[in-house]
Protein backbone atom coordinates (compact mmCIF):
# COMPACT_ATOMS: atom_id res chain seq x y z
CA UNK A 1 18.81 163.03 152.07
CA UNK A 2 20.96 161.15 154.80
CA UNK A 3 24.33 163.09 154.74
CA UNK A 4 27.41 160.32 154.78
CA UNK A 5 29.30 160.46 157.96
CA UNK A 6 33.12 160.32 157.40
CA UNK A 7 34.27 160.36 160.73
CA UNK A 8 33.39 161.22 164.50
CA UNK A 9 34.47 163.88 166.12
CA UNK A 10 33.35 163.90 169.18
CA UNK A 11 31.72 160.99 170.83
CA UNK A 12 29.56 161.40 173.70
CA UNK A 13 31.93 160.99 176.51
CA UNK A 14 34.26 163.16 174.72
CA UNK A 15 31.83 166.00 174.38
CA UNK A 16 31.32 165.71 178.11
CA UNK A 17 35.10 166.41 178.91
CA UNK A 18 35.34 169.57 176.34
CA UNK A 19 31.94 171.15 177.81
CA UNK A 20 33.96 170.60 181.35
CA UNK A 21 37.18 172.12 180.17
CA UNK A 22 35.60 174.84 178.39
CA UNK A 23 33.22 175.42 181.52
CA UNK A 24 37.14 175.60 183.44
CA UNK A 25 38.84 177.89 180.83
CA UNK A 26 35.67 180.32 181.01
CA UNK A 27 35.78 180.62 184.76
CA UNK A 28 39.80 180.76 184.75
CA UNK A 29 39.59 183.38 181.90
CA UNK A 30 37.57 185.73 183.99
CA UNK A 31 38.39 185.11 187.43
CA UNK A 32 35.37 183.94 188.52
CA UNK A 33 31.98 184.38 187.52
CA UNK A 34 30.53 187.44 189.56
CA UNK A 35 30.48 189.83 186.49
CA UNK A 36 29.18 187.09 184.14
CA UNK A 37 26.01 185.76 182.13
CA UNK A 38 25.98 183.02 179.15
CA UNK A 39 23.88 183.85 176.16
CA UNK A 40 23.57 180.58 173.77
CA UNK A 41 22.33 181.01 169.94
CA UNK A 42 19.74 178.69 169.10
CA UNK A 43 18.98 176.04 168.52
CA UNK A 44 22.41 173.82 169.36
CA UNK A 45 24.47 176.91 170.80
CA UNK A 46 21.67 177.37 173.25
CA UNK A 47 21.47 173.54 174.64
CA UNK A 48 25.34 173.35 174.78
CA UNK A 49 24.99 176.78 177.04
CA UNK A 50 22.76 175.22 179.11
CA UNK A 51 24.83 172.46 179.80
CA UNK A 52 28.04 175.26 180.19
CA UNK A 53 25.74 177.00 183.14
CA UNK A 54 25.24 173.70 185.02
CA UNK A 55 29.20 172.73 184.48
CA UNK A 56 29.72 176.44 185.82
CA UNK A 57 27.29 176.91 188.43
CA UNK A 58 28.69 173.32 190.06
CA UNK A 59 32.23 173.96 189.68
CA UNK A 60 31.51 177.56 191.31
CA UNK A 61 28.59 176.94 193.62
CA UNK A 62 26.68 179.95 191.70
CA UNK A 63 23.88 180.69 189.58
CA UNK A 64 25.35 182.25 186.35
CA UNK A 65 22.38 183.98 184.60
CA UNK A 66 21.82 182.16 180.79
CA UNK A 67 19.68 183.70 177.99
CA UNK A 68 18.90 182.04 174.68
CA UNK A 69 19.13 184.45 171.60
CA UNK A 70 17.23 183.68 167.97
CA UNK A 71 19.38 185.53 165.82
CA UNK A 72 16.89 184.58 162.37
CA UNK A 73 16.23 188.08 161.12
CA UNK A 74 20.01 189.50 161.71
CA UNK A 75 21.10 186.98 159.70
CA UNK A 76 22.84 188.68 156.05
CA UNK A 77 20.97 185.59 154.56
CA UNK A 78 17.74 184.76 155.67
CA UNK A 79 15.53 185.86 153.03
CA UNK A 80 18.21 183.79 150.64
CA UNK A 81 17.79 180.48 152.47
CA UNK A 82 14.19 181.00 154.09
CA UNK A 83 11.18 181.06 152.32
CA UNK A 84 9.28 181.25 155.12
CA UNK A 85 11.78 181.87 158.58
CA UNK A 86 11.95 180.11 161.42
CA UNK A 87 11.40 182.39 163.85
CA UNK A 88 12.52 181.37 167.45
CA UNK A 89 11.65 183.31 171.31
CA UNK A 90 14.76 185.40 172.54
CA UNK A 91 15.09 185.04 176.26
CA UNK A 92 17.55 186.98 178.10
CA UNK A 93 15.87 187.72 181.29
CA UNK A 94 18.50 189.90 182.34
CA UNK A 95 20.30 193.19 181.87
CA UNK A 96 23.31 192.90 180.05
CA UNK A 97 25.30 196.27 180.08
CA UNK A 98 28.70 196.24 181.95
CA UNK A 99 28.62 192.29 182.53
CA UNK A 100 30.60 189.99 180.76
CA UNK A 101 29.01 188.06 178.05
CA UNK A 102 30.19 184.28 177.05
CA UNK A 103 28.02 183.48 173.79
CA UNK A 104 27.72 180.04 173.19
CA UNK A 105 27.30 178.17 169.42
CA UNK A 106 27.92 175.11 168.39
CA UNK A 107 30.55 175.64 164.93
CA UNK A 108 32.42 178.48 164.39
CA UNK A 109 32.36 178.87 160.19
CA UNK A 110 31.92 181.79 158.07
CA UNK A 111 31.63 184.02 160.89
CA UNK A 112 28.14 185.12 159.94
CA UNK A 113 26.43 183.66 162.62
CA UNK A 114 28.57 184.75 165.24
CA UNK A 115 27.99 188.47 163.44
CA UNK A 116 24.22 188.19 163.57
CA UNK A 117 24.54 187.55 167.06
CA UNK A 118 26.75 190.17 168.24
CA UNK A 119 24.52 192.58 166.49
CA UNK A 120 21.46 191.24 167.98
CA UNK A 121 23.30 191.29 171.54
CA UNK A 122 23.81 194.76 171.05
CA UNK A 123 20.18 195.59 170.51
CA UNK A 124 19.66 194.64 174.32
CA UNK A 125 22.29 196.65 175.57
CA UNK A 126 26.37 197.53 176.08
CA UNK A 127 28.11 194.56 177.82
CA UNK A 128 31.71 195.08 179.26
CA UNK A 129 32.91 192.21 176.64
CA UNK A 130 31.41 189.47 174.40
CA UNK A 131 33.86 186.70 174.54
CA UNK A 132 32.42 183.85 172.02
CA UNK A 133 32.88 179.86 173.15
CA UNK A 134 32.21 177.55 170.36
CA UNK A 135 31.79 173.53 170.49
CA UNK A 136 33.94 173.22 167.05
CA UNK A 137 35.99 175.79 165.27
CA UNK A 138 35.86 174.61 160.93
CA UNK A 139 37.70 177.53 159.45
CA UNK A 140 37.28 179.24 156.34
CA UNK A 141 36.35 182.15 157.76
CA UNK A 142 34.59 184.93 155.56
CA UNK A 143 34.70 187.71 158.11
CA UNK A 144 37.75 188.46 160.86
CA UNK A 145 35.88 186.70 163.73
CA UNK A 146 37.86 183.98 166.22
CA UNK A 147 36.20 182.64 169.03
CA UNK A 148 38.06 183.17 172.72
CA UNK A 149 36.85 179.00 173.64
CA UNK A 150 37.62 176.02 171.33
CA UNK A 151 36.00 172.64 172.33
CA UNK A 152 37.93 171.39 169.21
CA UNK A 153 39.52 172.83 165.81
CA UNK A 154 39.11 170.90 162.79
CA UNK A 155 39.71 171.87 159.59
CA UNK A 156 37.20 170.77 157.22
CA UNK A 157 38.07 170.80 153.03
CA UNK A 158 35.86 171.86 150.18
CA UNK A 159 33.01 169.54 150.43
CA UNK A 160 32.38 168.74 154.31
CA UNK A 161 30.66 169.76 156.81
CA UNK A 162 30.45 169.50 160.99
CA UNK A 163 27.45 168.11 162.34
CA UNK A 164 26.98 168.31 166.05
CA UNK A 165 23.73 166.30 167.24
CA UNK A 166 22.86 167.00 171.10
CA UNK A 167 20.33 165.06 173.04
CA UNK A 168 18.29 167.43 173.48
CA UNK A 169 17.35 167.91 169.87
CA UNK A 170 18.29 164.92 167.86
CA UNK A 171 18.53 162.16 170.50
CA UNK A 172 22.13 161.17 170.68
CA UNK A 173 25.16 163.21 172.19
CA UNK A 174 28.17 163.34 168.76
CA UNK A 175 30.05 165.47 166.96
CA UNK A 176 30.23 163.95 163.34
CA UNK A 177 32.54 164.94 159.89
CA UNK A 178 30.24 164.74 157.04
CA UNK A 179 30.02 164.95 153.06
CA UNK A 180 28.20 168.20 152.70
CA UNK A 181 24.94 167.58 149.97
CA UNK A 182 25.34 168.29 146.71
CA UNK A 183 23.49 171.60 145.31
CA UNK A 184 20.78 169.91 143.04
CA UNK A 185 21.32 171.80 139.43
């Protein structure tokens, strides 16, 4: 089932510009980018951090290390939602202890995803920080988690839901405000 689009969010010209300032805030925010490395959580976190390493890597004239993390079996809820998992390849080619992690996802919600993947992180070592930059933040959080980058707050009611489509993966660069489906009784 189609969901209904209610509004857009972010078109794609817009979504350029906040992967640009958030690419600026994350080098501002940490001087640099000598002690850092950029971890995206698939499937949508881990395109936008590809596109945050080649905003980065131009606007410093460096090669910032990037890793893709599969967070499926941390998750509090996989064997609720998931017959059968989807399980994707981690690849963080790199050492992580006393560097500076940015983790990259695409909406910032419950906080359960973000939780999966800090505990996942962990598993490959002790970072200096994990700072978290997120394409949309949606509120109604269910566990104290805030991200340190905001491409754009939006507070979604009972009923919605934020749908970010990337090239990449569904052919067209937006940021849409949706009807969430209904639960079939």
């Amino acid at each position: 089932m189609q969901a209904k689009i209610k509004d857009i969010i972010i078109d794609a010209e817009g979504l350029q510009r906040t992967l640009t300032r958030l690419a600026v805030e994350i080098i501002e925010r940490n001087k640099g980018v000598d002690h850092l490395v950029v971890v995206g959580v698939r499937t949508r976190g881990a395109t936008l951090a590809e596109r945050l390493v080649q905003k980065i890597n131009a606007l410093e004239n460096k090669n910032v290390p990037l890793g893709l993390l599969d967070i499926t079996l941390y998750r509090d809820d996989f064997r609720k939602r998931l017959k059968q998992p989807q399980v994707q390849v981690t690849n963080i080619p790199f050492l992580i202890n006393n560097v500076d992690v940015i983790l990259v996802d695409d909406v910032l919600y419950t906080g359960r995803t973000s939780r999966a993947a800090l505990d996942a992180l962990m598993d490959f070592g002790r970072p200096s920080s994990i700072q978290l930059a997120v394409l949309v933040d949606r509120g109604h959080r269910e566990l104290p988690i805030s991200a340190d980058y905001v491409g754009k707050a939006i507070k979604t009611s009972v009923g919605e839901e934020i749908q970010v489509r990337l090239k990449e993966v569904d052919g067209e660069d937006c940021v849409y405000l949706v009807e969430a489906p209904r639960e079939e009784e």
